[in-house]
PDB file of N, CA and C in Angstrom:
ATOM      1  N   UNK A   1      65.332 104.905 104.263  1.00  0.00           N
ATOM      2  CA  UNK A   1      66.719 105.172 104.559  1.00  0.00           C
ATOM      3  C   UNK A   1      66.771 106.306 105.576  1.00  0.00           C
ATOM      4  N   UNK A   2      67.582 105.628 106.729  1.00  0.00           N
ATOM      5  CA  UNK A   2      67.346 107.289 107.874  1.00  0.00           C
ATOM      6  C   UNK A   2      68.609 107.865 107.164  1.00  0.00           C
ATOM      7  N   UNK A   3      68.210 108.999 107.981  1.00  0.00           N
ATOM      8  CA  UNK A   3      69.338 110.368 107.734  1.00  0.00           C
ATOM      9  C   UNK A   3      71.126 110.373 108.096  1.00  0.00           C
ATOM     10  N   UNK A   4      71.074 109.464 109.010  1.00  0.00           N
ATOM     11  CA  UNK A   4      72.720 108.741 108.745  1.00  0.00           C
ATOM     12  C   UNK A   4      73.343 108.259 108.148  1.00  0.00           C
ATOM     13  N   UNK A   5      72.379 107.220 107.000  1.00  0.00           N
ATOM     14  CA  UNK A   5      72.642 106.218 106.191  1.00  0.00           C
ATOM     15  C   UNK A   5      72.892 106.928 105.331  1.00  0.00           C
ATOM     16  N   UNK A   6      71.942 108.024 105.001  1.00  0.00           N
ATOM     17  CA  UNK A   6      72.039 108.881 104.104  1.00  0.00           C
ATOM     18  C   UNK A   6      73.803 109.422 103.524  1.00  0.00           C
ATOM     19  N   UNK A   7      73.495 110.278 105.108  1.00  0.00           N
ATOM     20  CA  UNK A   7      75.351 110.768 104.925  1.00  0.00           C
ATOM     21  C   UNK A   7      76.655 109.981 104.796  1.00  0.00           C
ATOM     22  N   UNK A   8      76.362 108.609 105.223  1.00  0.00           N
ATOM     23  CA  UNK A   8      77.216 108.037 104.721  1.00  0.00           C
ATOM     24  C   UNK A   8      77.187 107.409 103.404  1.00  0.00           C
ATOM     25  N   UNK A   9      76.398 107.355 103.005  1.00  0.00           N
ATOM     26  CA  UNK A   9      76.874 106.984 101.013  1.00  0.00           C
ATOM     27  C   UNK A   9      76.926 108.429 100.703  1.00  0.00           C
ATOM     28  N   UNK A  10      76.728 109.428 100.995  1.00  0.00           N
ATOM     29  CA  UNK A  10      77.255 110.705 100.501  1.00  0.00           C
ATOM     30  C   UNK A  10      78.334 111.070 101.129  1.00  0.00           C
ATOM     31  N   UNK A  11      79.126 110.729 102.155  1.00  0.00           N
ATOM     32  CA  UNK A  11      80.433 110.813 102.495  1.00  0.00           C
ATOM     33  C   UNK A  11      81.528 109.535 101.429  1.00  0.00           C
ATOM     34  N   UNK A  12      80.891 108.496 101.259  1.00  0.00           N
ATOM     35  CA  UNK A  12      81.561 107.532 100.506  1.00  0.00           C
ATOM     36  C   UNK A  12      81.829 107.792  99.299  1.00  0.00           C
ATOM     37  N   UNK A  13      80.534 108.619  98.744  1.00  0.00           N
ATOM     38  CA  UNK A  13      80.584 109.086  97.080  1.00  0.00           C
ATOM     39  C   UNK A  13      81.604 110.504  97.298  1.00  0.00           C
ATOM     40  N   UNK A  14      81.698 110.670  98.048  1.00  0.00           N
ATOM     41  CA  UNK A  14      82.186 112.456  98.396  1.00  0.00           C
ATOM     42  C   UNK A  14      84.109 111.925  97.779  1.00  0.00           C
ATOM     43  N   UNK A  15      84.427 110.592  99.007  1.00  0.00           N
ATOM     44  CA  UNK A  15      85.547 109.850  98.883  1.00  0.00           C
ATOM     45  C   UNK A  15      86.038 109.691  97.558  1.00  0.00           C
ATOM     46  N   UNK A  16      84.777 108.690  97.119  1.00  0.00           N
ATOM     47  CA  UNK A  16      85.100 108.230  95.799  1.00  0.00           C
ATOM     48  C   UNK A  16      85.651 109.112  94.860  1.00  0.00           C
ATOM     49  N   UNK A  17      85.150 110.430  94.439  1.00  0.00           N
ATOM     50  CA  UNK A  17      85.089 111.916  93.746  1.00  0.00           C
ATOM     51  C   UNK A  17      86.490 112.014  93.792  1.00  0.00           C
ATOM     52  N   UNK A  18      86.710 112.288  95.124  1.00  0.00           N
ATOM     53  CA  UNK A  18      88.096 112.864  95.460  1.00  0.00           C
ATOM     54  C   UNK A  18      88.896 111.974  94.754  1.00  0.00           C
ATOM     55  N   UNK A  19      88.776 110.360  94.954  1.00  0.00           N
ATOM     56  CA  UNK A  19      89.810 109.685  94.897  1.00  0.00           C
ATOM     57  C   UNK A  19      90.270 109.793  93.095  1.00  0.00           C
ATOM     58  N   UNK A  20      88.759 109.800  92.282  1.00  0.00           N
ATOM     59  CA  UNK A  20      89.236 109.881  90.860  1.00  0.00           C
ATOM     60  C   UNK A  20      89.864 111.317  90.331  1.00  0.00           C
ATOM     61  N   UNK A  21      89.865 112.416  91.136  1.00  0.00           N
ATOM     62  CA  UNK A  21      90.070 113.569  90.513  1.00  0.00           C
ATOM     63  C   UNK A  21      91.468 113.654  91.099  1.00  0.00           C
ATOM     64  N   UNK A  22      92.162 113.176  92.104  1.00  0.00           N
ATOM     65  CA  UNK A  22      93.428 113.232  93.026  1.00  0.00           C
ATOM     66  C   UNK A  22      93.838 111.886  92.036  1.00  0.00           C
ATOM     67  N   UNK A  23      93.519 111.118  91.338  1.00  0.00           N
ATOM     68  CA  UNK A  23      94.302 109.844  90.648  1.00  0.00           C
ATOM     69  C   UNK A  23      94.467 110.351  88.910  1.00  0.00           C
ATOM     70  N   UNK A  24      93.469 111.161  88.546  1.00  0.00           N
ATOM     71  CA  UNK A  24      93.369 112.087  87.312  1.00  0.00           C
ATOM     72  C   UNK A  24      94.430 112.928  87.421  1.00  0.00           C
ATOM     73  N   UNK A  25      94.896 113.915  88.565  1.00  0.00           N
ATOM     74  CA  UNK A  25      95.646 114.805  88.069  1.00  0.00           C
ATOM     75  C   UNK A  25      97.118 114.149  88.618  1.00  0.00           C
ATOM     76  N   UNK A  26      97.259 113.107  89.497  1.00  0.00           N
ATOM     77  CA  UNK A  26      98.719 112.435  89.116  1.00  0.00           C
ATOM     78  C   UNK A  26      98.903 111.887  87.855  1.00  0.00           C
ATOM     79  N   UNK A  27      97.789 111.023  87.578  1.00  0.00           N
ATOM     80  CA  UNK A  27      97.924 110.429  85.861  1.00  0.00           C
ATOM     81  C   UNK A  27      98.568 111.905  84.751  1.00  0.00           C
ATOM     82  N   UNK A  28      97.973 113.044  84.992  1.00  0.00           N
ATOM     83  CA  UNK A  28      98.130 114.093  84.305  1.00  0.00           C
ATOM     84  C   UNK A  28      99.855 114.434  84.146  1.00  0.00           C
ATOM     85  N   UNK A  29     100.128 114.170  85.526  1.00  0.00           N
ATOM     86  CA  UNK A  29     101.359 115.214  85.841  1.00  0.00           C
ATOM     87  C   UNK A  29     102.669 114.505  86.041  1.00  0.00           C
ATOM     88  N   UNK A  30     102.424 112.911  86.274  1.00  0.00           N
ATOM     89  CA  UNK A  30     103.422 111.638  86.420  1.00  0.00           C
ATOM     90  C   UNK A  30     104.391 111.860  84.849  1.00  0.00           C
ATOM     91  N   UNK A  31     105.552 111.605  85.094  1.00  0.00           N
ATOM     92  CA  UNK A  31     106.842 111.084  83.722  1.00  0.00           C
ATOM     93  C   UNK A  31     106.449 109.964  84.087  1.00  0.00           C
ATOM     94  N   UNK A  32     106.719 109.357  84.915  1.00  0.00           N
ATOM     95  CA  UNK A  32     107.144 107.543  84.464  1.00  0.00           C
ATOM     96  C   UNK A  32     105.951 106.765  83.971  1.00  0.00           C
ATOM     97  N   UNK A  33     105.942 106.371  82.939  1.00  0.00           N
ATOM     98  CA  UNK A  33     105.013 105.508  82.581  1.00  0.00           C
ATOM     99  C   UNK A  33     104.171 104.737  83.171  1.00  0.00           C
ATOM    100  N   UNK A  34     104.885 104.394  83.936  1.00  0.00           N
ATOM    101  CA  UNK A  34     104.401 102.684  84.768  1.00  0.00           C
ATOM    102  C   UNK A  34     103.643 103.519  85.936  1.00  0.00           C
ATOM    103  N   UNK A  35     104.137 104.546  86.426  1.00  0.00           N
ATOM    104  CA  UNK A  35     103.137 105.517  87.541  1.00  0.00           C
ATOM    105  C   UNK A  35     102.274 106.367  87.098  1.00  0.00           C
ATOM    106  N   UNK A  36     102.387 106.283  85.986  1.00  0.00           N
ATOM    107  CA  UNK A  36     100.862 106.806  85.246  1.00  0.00           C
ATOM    108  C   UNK A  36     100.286 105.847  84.948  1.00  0.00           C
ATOM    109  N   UNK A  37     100.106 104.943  84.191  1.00  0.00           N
ATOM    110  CA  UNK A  37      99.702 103.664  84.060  1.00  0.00           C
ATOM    111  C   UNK A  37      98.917 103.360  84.960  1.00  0.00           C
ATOM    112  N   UNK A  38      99.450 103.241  86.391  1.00  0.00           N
ATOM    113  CA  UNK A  38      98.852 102.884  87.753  1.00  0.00           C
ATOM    114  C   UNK A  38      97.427 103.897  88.134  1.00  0.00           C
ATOM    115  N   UNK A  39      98.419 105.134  87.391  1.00  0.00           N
ATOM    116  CA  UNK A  39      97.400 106.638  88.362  1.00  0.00           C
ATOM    117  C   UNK A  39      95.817 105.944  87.593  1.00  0.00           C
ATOM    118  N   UNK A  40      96.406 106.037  86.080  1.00  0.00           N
ATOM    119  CA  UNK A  40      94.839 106.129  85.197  1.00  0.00           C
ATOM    120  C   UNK A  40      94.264 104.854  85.693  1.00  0.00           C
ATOM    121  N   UNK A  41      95.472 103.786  85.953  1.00  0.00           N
ATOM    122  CA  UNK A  41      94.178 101.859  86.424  1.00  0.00           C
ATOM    123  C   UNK A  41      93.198 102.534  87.583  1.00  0.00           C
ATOM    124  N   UNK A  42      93.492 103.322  88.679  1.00  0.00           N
ATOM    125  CA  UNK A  42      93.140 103.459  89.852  1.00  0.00           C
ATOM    126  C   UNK A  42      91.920 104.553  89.725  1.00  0.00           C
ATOM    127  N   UNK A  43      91.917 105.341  88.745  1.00  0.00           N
ATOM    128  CA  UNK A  43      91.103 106.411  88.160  1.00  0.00           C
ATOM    129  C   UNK A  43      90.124 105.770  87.495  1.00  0.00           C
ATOM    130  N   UNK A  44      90.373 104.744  86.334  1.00  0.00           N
ATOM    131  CA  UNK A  44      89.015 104.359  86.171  1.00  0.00           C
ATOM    132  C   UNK A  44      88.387 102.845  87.146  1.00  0.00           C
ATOM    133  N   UNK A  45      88.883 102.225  87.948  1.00  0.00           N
ATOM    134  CA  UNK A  45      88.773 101.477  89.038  1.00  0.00           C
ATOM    135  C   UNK A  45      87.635 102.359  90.363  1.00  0.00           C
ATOM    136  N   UNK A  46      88.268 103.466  90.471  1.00  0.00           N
ATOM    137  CA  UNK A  46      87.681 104.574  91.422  1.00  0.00           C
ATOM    138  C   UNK A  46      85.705 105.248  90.123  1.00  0.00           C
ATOM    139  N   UNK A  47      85.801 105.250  89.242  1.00  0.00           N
ATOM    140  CA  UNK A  47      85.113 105.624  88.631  1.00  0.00           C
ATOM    141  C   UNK A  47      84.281 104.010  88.075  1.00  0.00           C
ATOM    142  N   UNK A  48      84.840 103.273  88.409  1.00  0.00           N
ATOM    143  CA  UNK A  48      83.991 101.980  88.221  1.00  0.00           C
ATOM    144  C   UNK A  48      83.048 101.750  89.585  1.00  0.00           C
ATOM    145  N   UNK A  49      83.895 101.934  90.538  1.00  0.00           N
ATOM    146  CA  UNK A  49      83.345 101.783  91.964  1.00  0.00           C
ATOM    147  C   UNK A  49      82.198 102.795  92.283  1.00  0.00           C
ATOM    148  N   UNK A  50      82.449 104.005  91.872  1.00  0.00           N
ATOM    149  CA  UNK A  50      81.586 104.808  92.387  1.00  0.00           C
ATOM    150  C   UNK A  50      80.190 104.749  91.779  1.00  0.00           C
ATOM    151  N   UNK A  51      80.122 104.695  90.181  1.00  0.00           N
ATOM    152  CA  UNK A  51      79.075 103.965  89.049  1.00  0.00           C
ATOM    153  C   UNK A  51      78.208 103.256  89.634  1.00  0.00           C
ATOM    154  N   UNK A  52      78.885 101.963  89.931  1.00  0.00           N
ATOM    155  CA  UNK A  52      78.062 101.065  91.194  1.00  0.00           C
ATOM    156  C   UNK A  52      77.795 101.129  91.872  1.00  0.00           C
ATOM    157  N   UNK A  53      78.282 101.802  93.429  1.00  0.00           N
ATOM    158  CA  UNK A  53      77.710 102.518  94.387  1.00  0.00           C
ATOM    159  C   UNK A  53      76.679 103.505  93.990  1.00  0.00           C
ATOM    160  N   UNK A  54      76.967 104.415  93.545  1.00  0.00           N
ATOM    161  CA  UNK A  54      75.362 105.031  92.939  1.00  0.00           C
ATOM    162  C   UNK A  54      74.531 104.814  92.486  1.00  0.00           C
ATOM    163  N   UNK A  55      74.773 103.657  91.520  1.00  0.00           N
ATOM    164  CA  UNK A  55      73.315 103.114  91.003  1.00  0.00           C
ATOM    165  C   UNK A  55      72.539 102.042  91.594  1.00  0.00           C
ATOM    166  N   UNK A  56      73.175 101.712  93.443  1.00  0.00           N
ATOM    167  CA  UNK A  56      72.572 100.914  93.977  1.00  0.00           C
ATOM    168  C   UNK A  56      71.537 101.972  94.644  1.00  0.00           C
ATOM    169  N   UNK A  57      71.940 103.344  94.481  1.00  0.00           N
ATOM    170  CA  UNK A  57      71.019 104.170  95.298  1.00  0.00           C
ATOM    171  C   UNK A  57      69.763 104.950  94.625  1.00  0.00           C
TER     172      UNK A  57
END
């Protein structure tokens, strides 16, 4: 694996991170049900994705 390839699944996982901890603290902080609902589908969706991406590496 060269050193580009590299940074990009560590820019992708970097993404991924963000995306579950930015979908965690709307789930946290949302009233409406149905937009929390969404926050947490997308939080563990984002934490499903990333699982897999890493363990291809």
């Amino acid at each position: 694996m060269t050193e580009k390839e590299l940074m990009y699944i560590e820019d992708a996982l970097g993404h991924l991170e963000f995306l579950k901890t930015q979908s965690q603290n709307a789930a946290n902080s949302l009233q409406d049900g149905v937009l929390r609902s969404r926050a947490q589908e997308i939080n563990r969706r984002s934490a499903t994705i990333f699982d897999r991406f890493y363990g291809l590496v």
